[in-house]
N, C-alpha and C. Protein backbone atom coordinates (compact mmCIF):
# COMPACT_ATOMS: atom_id res chain seq x y z
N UNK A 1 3.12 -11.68 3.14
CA UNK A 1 2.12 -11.17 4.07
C UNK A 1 2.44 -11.67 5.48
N UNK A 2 2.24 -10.62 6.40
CA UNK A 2 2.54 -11.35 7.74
C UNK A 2 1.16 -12.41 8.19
N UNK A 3 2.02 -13.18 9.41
CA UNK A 3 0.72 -14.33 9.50
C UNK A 3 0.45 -14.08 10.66
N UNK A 4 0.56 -12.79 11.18
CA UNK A 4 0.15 -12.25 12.26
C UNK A 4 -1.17 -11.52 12.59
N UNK A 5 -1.37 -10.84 10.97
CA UNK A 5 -2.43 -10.06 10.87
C UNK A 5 -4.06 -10.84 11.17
N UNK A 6 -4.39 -11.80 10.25
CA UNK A 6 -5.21 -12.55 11.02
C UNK A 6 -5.75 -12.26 12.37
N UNK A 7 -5.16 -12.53 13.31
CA UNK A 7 -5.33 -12.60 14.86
C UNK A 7 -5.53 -10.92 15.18
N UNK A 8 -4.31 -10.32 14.47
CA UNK A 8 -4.38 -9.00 14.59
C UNK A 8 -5.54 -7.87 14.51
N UNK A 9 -6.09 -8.60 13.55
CA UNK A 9 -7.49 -8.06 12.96
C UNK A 9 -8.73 -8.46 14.06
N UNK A 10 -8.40 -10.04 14.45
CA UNK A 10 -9.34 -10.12 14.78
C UNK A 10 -9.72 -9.46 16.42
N UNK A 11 -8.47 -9.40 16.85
CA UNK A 11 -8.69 -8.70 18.44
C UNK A 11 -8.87 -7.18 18.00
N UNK A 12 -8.84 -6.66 17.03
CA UNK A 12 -8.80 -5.33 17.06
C UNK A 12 -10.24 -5.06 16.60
N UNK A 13 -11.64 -5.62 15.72
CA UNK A 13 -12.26 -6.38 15.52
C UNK A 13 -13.28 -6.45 16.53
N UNK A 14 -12.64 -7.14 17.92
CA UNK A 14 -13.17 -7.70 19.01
C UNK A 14 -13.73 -7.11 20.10
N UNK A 15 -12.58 -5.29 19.71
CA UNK A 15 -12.85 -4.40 20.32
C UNK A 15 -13.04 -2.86 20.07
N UNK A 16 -13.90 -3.16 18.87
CA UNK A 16 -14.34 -1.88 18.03
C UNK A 16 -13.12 -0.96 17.61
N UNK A 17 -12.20 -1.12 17.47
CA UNK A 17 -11.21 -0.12 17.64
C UNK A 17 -10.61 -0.24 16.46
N UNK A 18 -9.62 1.09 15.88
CA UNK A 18 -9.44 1.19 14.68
C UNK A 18 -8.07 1.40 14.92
N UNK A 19 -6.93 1.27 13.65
CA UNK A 19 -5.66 0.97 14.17
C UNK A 19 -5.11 2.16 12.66
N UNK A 20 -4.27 2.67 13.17
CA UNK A 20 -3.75 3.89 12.37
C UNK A 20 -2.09 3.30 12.22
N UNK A 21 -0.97 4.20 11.47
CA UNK A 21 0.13 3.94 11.62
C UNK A 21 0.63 5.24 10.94
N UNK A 22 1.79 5.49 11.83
CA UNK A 22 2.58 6.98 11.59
C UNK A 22 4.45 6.04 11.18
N UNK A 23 4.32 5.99 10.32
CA UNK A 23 5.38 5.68 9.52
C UNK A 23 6.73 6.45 9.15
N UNK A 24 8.28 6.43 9.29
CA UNK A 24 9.00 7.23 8.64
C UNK A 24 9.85 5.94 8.06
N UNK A 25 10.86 5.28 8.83
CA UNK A 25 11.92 4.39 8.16
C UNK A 25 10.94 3.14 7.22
N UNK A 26 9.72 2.67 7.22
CA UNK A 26 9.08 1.73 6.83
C UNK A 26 8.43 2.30 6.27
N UNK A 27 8.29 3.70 6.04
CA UNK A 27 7.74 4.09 4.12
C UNK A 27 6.16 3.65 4.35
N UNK A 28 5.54 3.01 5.31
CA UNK A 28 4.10 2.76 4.80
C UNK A 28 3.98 0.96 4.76
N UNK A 29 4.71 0.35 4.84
CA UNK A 29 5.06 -0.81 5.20
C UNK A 29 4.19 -1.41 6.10
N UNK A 30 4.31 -0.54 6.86
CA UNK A 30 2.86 -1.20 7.70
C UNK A 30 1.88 -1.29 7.44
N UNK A 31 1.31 -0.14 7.12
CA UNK A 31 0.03 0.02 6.73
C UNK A 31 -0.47 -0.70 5.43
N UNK A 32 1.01 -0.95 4.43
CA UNK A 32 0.66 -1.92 3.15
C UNK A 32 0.08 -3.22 3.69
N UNK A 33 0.78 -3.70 4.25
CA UNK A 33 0.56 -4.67 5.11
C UNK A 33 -0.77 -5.15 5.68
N UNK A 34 -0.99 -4.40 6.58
CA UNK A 34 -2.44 -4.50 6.57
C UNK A 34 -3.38 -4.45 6.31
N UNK A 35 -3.37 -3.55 5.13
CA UNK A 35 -4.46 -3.27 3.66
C UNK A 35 -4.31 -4.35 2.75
N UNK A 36 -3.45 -5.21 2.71
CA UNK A 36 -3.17 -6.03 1.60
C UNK A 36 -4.00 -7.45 2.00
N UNK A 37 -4.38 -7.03 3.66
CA UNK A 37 -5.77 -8.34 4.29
C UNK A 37 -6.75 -7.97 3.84
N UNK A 38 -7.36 -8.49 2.82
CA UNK A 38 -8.83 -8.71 2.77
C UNK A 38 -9.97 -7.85 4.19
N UNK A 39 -10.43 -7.15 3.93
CA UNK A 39 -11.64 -7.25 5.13
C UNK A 39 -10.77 -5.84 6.11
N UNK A 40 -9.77 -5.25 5.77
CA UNK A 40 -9.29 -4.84 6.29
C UNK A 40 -9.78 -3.22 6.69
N UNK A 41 -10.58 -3.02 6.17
CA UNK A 41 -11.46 -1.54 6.39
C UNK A 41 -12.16 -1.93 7.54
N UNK A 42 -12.55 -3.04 8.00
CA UNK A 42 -13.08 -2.95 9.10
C UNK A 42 -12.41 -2.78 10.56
N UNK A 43 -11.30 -2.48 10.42
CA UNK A 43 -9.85 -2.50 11.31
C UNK A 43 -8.88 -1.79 11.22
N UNK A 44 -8.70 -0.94 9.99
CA UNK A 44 -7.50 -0.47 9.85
C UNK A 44 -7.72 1.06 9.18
N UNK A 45 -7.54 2.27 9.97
CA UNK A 45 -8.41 3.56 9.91
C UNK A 45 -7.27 4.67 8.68
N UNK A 46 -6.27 4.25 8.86
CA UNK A 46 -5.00 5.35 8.80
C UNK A 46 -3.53 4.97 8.29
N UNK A 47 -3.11 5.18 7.13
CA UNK A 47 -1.43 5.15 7.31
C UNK A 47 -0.99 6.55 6.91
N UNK A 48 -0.19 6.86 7.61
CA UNK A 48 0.21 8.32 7.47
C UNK A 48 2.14 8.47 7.62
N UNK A 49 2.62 8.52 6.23
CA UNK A 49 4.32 8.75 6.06
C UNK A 49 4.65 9.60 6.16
N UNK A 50 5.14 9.83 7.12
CA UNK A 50 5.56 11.01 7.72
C UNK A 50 7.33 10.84 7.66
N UNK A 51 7.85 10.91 6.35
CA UNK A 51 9.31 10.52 6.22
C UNK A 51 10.49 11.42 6.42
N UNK A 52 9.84 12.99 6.05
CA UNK A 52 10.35 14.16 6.74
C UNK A 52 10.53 14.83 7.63
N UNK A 53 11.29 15.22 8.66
CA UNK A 53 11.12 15.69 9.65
C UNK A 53 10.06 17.13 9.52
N UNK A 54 10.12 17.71 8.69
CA UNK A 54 8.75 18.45 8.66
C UNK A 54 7.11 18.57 8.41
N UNK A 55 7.36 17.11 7.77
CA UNK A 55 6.41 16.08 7.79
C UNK A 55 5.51 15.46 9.35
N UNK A 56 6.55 15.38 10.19
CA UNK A 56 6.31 14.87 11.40
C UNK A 56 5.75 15.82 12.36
N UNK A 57 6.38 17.39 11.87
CA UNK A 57 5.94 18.05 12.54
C UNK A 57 4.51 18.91 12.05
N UNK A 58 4.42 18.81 11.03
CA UNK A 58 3.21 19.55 10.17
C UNK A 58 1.91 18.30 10.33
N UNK A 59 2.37 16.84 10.29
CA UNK A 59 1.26 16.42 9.96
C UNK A 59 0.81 15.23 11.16
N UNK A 60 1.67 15.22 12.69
CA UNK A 60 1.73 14.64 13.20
C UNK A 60 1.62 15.73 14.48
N UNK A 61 2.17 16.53 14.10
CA UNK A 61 2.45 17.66 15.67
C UNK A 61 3.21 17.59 16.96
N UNK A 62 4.39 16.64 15.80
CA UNK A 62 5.90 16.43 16.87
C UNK A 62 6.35 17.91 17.37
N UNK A 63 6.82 18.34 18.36
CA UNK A 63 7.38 19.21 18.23
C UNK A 63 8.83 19.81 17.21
N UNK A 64 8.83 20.10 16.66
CA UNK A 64 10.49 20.47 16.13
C UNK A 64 11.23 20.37 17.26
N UNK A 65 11.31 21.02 18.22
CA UNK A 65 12.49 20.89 19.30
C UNK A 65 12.98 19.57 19.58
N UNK A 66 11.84 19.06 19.82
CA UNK A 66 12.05 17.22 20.02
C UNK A 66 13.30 17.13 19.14
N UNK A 67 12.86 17.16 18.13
CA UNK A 67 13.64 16.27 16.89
C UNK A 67 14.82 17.14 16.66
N UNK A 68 15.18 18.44 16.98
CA UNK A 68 16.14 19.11 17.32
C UNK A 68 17.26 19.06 18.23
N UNK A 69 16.56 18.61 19.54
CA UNK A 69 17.21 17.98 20.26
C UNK A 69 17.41 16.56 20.96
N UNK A 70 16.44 15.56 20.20
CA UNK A 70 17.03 14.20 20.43
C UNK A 70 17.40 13.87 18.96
N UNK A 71 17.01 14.16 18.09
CA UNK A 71 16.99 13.82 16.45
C UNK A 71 16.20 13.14 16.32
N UNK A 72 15.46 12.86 14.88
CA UNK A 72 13.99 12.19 14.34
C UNK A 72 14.15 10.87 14.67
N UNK A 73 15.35 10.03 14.67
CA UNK A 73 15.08 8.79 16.09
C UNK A 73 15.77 8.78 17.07
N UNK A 74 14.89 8.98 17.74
CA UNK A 74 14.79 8.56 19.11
C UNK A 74 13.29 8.23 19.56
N UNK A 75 13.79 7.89 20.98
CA UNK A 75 12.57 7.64 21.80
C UNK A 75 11.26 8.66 22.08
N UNK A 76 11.73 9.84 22.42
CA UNK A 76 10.69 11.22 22.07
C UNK A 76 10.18 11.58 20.89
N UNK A 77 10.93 11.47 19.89
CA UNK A 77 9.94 11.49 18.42
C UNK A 77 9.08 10.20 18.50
N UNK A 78 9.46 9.14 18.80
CA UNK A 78 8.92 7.65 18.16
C UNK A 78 7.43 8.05 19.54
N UNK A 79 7.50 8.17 20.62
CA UNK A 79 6.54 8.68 21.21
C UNK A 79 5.72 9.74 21.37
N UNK A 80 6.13 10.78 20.33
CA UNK A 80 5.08 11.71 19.91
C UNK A 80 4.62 11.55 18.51
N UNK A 81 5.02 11.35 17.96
CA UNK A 81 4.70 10.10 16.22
C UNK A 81 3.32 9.47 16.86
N UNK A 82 3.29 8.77 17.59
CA UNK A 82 2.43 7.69 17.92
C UNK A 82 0.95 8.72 18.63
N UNK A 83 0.98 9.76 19.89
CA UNK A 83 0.63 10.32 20.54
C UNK A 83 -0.52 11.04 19.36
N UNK A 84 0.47 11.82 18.35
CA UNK A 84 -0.06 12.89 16.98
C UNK A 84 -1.03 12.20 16.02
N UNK A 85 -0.50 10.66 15.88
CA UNK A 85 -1.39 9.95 14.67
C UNK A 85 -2.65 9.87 15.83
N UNK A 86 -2.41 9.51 16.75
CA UNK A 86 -3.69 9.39 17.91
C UNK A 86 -4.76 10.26 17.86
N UNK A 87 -4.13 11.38 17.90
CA UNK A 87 -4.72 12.47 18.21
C UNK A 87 -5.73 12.81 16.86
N UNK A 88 -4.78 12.61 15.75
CA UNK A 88 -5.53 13.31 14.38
C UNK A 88 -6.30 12.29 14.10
N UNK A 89 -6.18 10.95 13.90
CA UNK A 89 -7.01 9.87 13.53
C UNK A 89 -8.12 9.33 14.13
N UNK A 90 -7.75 9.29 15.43
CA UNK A 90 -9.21 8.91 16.55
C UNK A 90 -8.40 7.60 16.56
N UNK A 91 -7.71 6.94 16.28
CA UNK A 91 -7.84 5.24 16.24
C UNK A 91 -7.45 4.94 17.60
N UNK A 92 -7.70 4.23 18.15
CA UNK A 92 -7.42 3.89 19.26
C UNK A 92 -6.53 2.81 19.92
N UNK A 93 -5.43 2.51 18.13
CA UNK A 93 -4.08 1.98 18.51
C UNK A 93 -3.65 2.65 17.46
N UNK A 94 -2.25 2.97 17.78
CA UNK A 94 -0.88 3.72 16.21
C UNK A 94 0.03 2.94 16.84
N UNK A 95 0.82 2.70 15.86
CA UNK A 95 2.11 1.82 15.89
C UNK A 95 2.78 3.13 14.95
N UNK A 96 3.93 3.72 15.77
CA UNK A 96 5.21 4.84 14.96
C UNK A 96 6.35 4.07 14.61
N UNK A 97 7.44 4.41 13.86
CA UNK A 97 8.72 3.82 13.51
C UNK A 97 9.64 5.18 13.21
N UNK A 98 10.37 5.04 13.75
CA UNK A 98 11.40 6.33 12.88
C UNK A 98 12.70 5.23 13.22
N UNK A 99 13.82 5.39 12.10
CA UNK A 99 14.86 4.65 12.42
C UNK A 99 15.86 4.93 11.33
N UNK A 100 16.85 4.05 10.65
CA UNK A 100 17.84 4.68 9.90
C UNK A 100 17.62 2.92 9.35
N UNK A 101 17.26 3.03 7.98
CA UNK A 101 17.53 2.00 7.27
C UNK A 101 18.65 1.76 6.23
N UNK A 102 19.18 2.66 6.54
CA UNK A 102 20.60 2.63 5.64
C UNK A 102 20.55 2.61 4.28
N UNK A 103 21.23 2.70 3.30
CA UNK A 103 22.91 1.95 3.65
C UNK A 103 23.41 3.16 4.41
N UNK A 104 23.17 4.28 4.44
CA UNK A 104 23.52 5.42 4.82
C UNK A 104 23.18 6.53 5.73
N UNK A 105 23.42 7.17 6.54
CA UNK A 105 22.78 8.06 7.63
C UNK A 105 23.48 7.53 9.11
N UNK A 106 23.91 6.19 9.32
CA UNK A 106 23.82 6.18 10.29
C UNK A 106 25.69 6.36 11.12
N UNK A 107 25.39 6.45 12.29
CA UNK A 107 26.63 6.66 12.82
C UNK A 107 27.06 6.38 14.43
N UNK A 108 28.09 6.18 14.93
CA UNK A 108 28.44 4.93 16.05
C UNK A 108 27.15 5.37 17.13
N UNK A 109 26.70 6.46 17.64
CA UNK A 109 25.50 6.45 18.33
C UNK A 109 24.40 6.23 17.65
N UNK A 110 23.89 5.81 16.68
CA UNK A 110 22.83 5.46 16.03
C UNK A 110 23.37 5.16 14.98
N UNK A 111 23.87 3.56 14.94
CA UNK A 111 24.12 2.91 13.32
C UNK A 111 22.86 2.46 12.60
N UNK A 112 23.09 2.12 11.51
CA UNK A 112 22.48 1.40 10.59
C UNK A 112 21.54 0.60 11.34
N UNK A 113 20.35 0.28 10.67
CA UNK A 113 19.67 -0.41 12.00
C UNK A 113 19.09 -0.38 13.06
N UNK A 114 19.07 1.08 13.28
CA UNK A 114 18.66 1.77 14.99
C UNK A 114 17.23 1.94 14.25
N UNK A 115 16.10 1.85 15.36
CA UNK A 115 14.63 1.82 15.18
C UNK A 115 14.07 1.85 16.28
N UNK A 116 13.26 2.64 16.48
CA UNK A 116 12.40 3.54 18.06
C UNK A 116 11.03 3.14 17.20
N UNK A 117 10.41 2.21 18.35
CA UNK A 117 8.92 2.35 17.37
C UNK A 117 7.78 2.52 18.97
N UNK A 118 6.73 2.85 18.77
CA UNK A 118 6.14 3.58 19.78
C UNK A 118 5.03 3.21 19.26
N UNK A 119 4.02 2.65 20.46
CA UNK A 119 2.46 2.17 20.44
C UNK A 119 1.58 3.01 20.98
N UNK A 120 0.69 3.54 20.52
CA UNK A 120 -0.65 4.35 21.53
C UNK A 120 -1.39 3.52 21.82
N UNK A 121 -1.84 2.78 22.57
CA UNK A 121 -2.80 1.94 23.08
C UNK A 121 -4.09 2.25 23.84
N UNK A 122 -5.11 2.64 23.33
CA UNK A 122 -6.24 3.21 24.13
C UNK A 122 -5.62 4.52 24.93
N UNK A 123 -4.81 5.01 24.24
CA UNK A 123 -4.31 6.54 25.26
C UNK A 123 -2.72 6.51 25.90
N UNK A 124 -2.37 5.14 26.18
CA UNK A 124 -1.30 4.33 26.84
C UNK A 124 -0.26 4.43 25.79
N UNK A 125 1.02 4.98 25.54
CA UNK A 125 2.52 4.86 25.11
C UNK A 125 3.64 4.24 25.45
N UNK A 126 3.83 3.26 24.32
CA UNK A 126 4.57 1.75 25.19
C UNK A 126 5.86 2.63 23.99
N UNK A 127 7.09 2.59 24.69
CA UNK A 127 8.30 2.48 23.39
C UNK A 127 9.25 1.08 23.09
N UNK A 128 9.74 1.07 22.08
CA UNK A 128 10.82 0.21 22.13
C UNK A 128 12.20 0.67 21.22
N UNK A 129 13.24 0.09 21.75
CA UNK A 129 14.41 0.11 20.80
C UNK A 129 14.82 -0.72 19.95
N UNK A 130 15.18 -1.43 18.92
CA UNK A 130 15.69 -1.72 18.45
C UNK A 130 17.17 -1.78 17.23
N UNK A 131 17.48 -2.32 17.22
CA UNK A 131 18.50 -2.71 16.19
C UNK A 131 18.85 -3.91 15.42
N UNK A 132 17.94 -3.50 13.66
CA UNK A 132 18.05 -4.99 12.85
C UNK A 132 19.23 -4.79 11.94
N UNK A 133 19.70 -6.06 11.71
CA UNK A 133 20.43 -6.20 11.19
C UNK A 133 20.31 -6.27 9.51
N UNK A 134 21.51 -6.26 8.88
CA UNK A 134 20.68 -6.46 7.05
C UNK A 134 20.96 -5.56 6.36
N UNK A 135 20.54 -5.15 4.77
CA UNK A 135 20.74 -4.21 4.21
C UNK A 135 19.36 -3.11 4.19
N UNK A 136 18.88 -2.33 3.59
CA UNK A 136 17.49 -1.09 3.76
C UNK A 136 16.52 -2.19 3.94
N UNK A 137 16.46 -3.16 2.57
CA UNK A 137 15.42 -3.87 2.41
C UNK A 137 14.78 -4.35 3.93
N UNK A 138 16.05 -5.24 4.33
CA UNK A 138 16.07 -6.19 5.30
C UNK A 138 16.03 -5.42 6.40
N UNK A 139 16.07 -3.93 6.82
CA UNK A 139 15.69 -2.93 8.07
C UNK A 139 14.50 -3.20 7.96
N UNK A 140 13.66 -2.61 6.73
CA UNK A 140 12.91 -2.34 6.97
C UNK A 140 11.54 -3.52 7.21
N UNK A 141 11.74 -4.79 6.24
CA UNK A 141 11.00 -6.01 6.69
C UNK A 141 10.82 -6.04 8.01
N UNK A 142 12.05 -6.40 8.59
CA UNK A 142 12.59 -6.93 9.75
C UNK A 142 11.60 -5.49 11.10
N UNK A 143 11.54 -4.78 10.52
CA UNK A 143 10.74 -3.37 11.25
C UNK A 143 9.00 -3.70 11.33
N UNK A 144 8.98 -3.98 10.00
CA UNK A 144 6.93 -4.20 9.61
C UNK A 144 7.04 -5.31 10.34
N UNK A 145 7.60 -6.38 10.43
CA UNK A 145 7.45 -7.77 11.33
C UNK A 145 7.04 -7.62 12.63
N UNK A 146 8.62 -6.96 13.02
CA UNK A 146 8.43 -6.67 14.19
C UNK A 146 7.10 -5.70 14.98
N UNK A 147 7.45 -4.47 14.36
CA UNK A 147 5.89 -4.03 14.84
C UNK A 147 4.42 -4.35 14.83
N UNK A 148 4.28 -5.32 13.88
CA UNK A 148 2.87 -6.28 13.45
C UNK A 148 2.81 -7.37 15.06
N UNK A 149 3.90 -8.06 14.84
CA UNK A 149 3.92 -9.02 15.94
C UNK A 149 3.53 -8.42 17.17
N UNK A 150 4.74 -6.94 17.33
CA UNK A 150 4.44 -6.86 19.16
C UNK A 150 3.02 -6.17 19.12
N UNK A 151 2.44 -5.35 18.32
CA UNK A 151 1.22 -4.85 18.63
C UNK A 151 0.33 -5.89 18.58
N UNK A 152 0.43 -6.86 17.99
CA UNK A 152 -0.25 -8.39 18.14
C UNK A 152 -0.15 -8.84 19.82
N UNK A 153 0.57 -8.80 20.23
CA UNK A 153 1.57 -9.01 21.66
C UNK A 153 1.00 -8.26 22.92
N UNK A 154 1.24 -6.74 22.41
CA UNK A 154 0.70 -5.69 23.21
C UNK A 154 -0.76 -5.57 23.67
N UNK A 155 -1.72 -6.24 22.55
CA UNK A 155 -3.31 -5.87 22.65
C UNK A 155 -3.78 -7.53 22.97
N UNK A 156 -2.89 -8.45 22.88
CA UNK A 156 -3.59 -10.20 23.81
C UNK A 156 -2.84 -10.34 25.02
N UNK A 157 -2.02 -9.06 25.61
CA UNK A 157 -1.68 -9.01 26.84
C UNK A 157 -2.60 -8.60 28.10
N UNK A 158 -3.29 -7.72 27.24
CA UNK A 158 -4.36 -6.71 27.63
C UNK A 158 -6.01 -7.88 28.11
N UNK A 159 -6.42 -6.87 29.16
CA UNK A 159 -7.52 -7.37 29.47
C UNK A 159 -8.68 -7.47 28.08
N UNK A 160 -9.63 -8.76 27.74
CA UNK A 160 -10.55 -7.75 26.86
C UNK A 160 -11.55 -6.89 27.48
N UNK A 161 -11.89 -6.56 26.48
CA UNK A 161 -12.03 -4.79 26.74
C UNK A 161 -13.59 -4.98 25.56
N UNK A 162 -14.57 -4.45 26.24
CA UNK A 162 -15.58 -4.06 25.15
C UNK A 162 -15.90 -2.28 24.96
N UNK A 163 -16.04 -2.41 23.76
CA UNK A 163 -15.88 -0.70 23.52
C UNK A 163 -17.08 -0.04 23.69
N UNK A 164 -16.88 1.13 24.43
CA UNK A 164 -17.98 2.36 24.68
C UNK A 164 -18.63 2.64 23.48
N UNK A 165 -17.90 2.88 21.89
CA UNK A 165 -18.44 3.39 21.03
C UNK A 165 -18.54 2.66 20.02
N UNK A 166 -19.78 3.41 19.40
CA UNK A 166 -19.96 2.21 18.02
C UNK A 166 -19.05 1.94 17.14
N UNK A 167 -18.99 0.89 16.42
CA UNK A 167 -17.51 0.72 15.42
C UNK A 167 -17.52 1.54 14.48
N UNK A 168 -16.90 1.76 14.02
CA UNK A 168 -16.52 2.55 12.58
C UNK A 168 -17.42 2.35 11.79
N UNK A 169 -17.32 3.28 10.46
CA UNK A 169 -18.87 3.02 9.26
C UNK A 169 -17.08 2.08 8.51
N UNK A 170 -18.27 0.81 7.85
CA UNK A 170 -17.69 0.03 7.04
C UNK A 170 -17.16 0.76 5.94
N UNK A 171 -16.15 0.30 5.35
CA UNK A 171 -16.00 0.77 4.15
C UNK A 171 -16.03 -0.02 2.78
């Protein structure tokens, strides 16, 4: 379990807001993750695997062209991934991932390891690049970590913030 979530929960928690995740190379990883905290319905609205590129576009409302012409990672998918779960979920943070966890797919412009993950933040689209090292397993850990942490990162950077609307119905 990450030992991030804790804190994670609790600023998200702090500010009525519900946290979604649009998933492709991490399978849901995230969202296991955060369901696997106790108490976690009060924080955590959405995981949505979107592992297909028609997937992304049917259930996220990437454009096809995007992913046509940058391919399903990059920086423009990983920022409309994030934009789409926004849009359909209401939550008012998504953390996206699209990337190549190997052993296979990848190639000298996008090896093994390449990972675009993209934050909606109250409306706001932060991207990042990465490249982990390792075998699928170890992409994809090394991916849920990472994105747990920086959206941990991203939202105690931030002013607090008290929310306009009432919190979510418990579940």
């Amino acid at each position: 379990m990450n030992n991030c979530i804790p804190e994670l929960a609790e600023a998200l928690i702090a500010r009525q807001w519900l946290m979604a995740t649009a998933e492709s190379c991490t399978g849901g990883g995230i969202a296991k993750a955060c369901t696997d905290w106790s108490g976690s319905s009060q924080w955590f609205e959405a995981g949505l695997v979107t592992y297909s590129n028609a997937s992304k576009v049917q259930l996220l409302g990437v454009d096809a062209e995007l992913i046509d012409t940058h391919g399903a990672v990059s920086e423009p998918v990983a920022r409309a991934m994030a934009q789409g779960c926004a849009e359909r979920t209401g939550a008012a943070i998504t953390v996206a991932t699209t990337g190549i966890a190997g052993p296979t797919g990848g190639s000298e412009a996008k090896p093994v390891g390449t990972v675009w993950l993209a934050w909606s933040i109250d409306g706001v689209v932060r991207t990042q690049h990465q490249v982990f090292s390792g075998n699928r397993e170890q992409v994809r850990a090394a991916t849920v970590a990472y994105a747990l942490r920086h959206t941990l990162s991203l939202m105690t950077s931030m002013a607090p913030h008290t929310a306009t609307t009432p919190p979510a119905d418990k579940r």
